[in-house]
C-alpha atoms as a PDB file:
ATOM      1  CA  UNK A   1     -44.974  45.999  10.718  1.00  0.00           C
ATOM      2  CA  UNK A   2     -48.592  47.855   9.647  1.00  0.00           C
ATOM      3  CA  UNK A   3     -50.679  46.403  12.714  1.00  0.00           C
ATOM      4  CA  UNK A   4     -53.841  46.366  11.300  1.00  0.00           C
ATOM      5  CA  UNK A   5     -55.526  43.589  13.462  1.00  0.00           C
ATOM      6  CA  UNK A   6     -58.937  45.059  12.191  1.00  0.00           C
ATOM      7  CA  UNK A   7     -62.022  43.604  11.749  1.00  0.00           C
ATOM      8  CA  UNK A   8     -61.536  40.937  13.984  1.00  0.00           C
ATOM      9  CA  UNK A   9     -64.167  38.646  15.551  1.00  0.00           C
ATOM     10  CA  UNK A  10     -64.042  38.878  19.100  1.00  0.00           C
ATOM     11  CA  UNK A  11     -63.981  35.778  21.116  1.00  0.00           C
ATOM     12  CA  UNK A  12     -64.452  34.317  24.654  1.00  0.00           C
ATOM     13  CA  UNK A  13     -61.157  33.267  26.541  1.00  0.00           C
ATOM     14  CA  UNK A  14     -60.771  31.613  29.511  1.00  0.00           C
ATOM     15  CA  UNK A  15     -61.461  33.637  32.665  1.00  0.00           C
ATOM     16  CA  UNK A  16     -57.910  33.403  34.118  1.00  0.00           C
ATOM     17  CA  UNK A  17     -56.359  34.803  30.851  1.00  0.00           C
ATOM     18  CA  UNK A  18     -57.445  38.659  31.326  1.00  0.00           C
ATOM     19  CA  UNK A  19     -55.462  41.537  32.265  1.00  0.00           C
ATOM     20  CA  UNK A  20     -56.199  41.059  36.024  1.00  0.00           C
ATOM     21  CA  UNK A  21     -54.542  37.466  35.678  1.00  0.00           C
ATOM     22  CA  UNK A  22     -51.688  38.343  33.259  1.00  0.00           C
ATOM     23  CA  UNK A  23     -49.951  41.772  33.704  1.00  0.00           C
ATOM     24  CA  UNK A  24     -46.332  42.702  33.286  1.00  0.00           C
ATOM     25  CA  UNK A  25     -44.991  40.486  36.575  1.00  0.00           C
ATOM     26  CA  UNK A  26     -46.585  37.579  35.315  1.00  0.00           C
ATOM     27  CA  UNK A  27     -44.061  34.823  34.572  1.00  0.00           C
ATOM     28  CA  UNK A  28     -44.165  32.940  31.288  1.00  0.00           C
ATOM     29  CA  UNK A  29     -43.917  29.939  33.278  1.00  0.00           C
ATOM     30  CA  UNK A  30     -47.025  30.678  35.064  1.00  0.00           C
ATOM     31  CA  UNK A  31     -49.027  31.847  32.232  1.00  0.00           C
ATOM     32  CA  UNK A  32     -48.881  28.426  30.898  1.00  0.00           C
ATOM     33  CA  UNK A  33     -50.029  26.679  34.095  1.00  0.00           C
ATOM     34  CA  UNK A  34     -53.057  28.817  34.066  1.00  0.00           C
ATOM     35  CA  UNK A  35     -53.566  28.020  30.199  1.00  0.00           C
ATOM     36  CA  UNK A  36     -53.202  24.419  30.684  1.00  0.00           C
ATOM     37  CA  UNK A  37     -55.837  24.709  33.869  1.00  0.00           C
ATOM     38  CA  UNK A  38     -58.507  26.097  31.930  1.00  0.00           C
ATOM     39  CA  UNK A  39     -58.075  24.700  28.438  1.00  0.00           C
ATOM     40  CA  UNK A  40     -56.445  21.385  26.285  1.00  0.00           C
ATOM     41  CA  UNK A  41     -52.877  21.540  25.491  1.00  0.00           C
ATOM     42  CA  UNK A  42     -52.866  20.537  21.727  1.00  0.00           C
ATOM     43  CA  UNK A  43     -49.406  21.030  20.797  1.00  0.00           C
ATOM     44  CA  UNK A  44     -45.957  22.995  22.326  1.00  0.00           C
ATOM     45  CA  UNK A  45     -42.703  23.839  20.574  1.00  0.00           C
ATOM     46  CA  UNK A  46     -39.752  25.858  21.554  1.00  0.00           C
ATOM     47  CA  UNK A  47     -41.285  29.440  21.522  1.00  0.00           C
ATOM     48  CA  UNK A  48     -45.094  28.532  21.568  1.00  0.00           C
ATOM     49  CA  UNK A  49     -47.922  26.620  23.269  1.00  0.00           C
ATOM     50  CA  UNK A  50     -51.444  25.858  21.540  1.00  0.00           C
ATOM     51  CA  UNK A  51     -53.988  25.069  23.251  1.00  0.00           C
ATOM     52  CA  UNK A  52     -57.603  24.215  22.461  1.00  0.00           C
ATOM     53  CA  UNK A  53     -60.826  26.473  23.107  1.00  0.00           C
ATOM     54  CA  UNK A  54     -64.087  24.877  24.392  1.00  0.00           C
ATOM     55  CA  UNK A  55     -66.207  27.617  24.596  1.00  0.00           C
ATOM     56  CA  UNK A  56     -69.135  27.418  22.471  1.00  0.00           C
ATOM     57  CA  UNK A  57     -69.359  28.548  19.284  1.00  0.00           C
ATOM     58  CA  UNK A  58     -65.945  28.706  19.317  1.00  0.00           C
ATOM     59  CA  UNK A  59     -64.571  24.724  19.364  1.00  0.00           C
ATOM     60  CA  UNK A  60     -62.599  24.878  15.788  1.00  0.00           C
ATOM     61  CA  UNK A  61     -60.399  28.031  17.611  1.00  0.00           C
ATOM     62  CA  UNK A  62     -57.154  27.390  18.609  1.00  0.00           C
ATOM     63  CA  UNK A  63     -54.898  29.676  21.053  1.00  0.00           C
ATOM     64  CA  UNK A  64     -51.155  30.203  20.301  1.00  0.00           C
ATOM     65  CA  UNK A  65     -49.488  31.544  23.633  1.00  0.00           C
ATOM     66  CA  UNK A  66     -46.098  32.755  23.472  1.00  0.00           C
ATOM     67  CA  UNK A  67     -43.377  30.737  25.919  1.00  0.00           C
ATOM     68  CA  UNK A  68     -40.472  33.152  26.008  1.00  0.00           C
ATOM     69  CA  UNK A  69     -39.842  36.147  23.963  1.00  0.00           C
ATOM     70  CA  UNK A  70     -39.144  34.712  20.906  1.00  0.00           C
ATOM     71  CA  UNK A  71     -42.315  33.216  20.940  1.00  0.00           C
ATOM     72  CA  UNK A  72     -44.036  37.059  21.365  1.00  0.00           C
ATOM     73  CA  UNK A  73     -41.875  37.681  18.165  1.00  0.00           C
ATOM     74  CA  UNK A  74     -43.540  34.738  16.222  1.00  0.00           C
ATOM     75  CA  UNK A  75     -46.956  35.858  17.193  1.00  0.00           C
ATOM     76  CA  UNK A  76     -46.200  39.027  16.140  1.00  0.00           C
ATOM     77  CA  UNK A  77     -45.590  38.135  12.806  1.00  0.00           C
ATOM     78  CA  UNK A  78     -48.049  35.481  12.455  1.00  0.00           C
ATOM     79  CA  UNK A  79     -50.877  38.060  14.043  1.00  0.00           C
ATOM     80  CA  UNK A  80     -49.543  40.248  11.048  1.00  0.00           C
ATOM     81  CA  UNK A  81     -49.571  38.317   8.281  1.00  0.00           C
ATOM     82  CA  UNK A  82     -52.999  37.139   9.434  1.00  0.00           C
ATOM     83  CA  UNK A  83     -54.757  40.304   9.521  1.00  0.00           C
ATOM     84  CA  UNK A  84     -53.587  41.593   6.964  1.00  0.00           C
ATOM     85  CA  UNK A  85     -55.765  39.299   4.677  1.00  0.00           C
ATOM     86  CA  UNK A  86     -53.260  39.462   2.173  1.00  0.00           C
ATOM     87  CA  UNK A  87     -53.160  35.042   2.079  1.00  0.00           C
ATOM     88  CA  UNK A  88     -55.846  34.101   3.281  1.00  0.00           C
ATOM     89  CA  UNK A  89     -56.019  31.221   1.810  1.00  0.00           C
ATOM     90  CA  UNK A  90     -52.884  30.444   2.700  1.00  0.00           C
ATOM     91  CA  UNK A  91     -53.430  30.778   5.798  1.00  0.00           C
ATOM     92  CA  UNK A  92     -55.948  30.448   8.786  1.00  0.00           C
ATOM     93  CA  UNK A  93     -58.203  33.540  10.005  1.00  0.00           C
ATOM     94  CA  UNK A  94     -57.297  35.438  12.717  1.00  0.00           C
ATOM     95  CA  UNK A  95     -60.267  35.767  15.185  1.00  0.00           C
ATOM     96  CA  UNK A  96     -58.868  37.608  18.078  1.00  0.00           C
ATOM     97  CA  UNK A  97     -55.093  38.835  19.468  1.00  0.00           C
ATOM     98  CA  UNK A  98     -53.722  40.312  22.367  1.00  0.00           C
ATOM     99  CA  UNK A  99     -53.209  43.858  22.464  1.00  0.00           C
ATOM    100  CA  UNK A 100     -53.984  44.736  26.623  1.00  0.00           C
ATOM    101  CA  UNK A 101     -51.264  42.373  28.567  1.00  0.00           C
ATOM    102  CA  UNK A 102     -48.120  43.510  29.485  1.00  0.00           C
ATOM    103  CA  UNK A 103     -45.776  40.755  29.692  1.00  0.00           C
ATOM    104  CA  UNK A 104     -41.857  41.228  28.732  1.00  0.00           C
ATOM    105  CA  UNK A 105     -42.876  42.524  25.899  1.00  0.00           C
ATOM    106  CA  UNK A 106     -42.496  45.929  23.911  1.00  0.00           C
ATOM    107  CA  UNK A 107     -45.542  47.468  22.522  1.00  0.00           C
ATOM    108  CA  UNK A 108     -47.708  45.558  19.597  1.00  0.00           C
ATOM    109  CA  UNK A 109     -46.499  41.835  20.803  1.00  0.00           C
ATOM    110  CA  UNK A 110     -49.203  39.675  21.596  1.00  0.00           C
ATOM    111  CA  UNK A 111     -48.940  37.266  24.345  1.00  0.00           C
ATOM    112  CA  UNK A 112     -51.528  35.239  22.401  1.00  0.00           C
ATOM    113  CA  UNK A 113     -53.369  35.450  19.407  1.00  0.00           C
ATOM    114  CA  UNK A 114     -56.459  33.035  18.497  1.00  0.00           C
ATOM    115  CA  UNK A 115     -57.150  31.364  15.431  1.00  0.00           C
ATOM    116  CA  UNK A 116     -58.503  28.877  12.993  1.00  0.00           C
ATOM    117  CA  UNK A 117     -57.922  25.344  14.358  1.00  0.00           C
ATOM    118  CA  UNK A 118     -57.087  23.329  10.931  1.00  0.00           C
ATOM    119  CA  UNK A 119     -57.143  19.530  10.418  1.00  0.00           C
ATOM    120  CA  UNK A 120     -54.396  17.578  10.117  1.00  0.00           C
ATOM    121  CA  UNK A 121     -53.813  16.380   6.681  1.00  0.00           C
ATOM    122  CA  UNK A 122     -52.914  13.404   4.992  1.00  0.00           C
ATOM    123  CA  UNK A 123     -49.953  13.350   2.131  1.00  0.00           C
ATOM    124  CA  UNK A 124     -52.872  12.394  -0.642  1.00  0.00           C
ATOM    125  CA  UNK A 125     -55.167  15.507   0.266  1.00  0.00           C
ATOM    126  CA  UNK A 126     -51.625  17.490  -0.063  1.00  0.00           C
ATOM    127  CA  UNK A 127     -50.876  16.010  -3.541  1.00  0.00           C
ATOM    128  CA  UNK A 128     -54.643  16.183  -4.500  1.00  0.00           C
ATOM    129  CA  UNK A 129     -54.659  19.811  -3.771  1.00  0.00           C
ATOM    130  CA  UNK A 130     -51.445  20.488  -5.394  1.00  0.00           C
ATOM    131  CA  UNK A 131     -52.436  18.310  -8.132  1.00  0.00           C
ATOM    132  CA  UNK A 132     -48.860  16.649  -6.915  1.00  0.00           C
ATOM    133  CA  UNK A 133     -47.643  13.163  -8.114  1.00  0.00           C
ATOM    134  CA  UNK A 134     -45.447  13.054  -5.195  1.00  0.00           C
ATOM    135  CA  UNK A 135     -46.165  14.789  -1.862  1.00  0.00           C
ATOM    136  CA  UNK A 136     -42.153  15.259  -1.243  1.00  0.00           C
ATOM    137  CA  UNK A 137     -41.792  17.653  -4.137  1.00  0.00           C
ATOM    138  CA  UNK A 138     -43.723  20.521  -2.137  1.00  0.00           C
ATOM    139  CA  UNK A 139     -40.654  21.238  -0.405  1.00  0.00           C
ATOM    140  CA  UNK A 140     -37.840  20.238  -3.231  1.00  0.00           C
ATOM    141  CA  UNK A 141     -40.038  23.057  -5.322  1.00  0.00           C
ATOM    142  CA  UNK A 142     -39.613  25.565  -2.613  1.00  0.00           C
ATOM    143  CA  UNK A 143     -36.033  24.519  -2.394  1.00  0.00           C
ATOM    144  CA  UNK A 144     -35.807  25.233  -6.197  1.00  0.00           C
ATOM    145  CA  UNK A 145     -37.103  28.261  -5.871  1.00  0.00           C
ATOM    146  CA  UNK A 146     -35.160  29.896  -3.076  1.00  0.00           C
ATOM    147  CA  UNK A 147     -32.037  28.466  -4.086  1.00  0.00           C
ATOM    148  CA  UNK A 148     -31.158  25.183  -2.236  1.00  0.00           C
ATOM    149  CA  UNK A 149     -32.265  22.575  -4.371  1.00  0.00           C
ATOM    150  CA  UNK A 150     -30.485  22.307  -8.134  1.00  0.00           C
ATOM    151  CA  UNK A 151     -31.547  19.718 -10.592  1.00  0.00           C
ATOM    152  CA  UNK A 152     -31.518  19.445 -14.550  1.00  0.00           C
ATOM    153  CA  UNK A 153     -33.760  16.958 -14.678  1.00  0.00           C
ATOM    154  CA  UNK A 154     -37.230  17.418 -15.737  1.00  0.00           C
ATOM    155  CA  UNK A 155     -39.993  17.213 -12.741  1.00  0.00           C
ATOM    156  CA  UNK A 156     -43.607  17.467 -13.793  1.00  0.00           C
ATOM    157  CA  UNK A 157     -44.812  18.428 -10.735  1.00  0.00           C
ATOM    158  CA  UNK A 158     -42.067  21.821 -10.576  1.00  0.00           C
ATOM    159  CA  UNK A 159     -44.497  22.246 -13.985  1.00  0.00           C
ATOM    160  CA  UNK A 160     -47.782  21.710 -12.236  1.00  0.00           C
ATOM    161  CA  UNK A 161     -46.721  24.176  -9.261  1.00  0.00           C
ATOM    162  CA  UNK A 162     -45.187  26.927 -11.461  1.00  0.00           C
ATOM    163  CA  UNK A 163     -48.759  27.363 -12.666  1.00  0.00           C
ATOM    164  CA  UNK A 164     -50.822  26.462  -9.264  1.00  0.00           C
ATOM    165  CA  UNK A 165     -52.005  30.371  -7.826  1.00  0.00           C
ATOM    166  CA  UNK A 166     -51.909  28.703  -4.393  1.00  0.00           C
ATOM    167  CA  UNK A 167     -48.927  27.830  -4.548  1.00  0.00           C
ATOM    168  CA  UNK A 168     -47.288  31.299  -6.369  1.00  0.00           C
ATOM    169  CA  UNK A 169     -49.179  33.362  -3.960  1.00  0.00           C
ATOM    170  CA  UNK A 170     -47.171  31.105  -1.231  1.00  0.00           C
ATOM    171  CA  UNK A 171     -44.081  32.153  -2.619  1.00  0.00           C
ATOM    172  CA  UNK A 172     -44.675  36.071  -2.592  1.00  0.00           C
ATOM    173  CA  UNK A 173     -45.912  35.556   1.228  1.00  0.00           C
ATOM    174  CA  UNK A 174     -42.385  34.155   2.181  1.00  0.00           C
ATOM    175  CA  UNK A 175     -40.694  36.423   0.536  1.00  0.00           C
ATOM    176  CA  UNK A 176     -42.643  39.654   1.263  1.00  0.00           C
ATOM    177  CA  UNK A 177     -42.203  39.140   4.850  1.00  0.00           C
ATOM    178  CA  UNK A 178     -39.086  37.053   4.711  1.00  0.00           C
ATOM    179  CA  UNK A 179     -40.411  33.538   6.038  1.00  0.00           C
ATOM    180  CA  UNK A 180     -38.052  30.696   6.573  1.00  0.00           C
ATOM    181  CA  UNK A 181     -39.319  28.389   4.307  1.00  0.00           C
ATOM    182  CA  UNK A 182     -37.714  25.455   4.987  1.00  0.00           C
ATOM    183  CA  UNK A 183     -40.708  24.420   7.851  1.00  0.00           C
ATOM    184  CA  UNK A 184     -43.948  25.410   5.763  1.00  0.00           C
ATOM    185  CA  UNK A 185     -43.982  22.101   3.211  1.00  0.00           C
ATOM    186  CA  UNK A 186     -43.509  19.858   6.547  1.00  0.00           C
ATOM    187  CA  UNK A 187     -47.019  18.098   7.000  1.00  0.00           C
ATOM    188  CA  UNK A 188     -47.344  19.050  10.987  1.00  0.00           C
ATOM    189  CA  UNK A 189     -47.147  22.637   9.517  1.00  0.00           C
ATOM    190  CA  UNK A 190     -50.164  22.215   6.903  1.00  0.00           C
ATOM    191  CA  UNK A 191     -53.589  21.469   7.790  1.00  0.00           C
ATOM    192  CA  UNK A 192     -57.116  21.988   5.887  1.00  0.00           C
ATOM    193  CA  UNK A 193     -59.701  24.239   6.596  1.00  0.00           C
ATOM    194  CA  UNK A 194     -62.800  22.879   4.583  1.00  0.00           C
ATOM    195  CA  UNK A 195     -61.231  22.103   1.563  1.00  0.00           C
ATOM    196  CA  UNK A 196     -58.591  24.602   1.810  1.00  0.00           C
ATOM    197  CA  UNK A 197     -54.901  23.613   2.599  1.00  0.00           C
ATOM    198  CA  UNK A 198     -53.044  26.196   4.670  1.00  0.00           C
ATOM    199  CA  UNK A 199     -49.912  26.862   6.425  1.00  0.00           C
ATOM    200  CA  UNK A 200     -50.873  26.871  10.124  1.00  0.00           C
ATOM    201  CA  UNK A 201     -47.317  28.473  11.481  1.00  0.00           C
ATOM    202  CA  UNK A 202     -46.068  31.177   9.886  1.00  0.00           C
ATOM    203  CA  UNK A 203     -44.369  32.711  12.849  1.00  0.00           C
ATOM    204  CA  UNK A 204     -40.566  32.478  12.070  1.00  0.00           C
ATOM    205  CA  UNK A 205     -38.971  34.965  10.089  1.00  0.00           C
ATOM    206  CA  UNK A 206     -35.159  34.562   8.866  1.00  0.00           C
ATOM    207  CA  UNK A 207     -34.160  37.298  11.117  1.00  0.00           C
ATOM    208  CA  UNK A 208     -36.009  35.534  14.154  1.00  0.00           C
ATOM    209  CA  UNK A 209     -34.321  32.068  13.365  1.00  0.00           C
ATOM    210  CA  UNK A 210     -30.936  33.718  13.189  1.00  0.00           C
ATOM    211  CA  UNK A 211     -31.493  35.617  16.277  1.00  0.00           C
ATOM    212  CA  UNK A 212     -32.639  33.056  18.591  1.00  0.00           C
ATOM    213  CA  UNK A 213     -32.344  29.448  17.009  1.00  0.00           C
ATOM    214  CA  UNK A 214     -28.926  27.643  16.987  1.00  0.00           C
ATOM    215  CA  UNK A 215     -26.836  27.978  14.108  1.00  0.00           C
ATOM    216  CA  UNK A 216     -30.302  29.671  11.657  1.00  0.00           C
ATOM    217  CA  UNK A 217     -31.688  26.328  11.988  1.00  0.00           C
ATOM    218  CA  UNK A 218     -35.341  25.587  13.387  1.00  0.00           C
ATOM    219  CA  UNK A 219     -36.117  23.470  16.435  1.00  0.00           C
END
């Protein structure tokens, strides 16, 4: 892990989400409740929580709080391949991360980490950013590609995305840091930032699906 986390912009957060709120006695359970009393719940899943940030200036920000230690395993990686810079347009900016609280955690996992807040897109801006006939052959391409989806048959758009740099410099993200690719092509994954499409969770690693998700498979 190279920790950079530099140049990042530093943003507001809540009041009750400082160190003097959250330290290393703070319950996961509780950290929520006082994220959900001072901001909008957008979205939850098994390891994380986003919610939305109000503050001005800073409305198209979202906050990804970890649930359970998994979840300060995904931001780790996502807070990684973030600053890094490496994709960025593959994925959304980094604006701020935790690097004070204390919570279950060993050193250089963020509790939270605040980012981009992307659109939800529809299948045609996918395939019109692809230049894709068919919005469904996003994923059978990445299945192609790592192995899980054979076929003879000829599939212009496999042709279209062996030549799309958005789409190749996709492929050497997963596999430099070993992303589970099966959830990036899903559309609640994707969003747009202007005109850009990018992949808004990029928190789950093979090694943290085998470790903590039933049988290697996401939840």
């Amino acid at each position: 892990m190279y920790k950079v986390y530099q140049k990042l912009t530093e943003t507001p957060l809540p009041g009750d989400w400082d160190s003097e709120a959250i330290n290393k006695s703070t319950t996961f359970t509780r950290i929520i409740k006082l994220a959900v009393e001072k901001s909008k719940k957008l979205g939850t899943g098994s390891s994380r929580v986003a919610f939305e940030v109000s503050d001005p200036g800073f409305e198209n920000t979202v906050i990804k709080v970890a649930k359970n230690k998994k979840g300060l395993l995904q931001n780790e990686l996502e807070g990684e391949i973030m600053s890094l810079g490496w994709y960025k347009d593959q994925v959304p900016k980094l604006l701020d991360i935790d690097q004070d609280s204390q919570i279950y955690k060993r050193e250089g996992q963020p509790l939270w980490l605040q980012v981009e807040r992307a659109r939800k897109p529809k299948p045609s801006e996918i395939n019109t950013f692809l230049g894709l006939k068919d919005v469904n052959n996003f994923r059978r391409y990445l299945s192609k590609i790592f192995g899980r989806y054979n076929t003879s048959e000829f599939n212009e758009d496999f042709k279209i995305l062996d030549n799309n740099e958005w789409m190749q410099e996709l492929i050497h993200m997963i596999g430099d840091f070993d992303l589970a690719w099966q959830d990036i092509p899903v559309i609640r994954n994707l969003g747009f930032v202007g005109d850009t499409l990018k992949v808004i969770d990029v928190g789950a690693s093979n090694n943290i699906i085998k470790t903590y998700y039933h049988k290697g498979n996401l939840l």
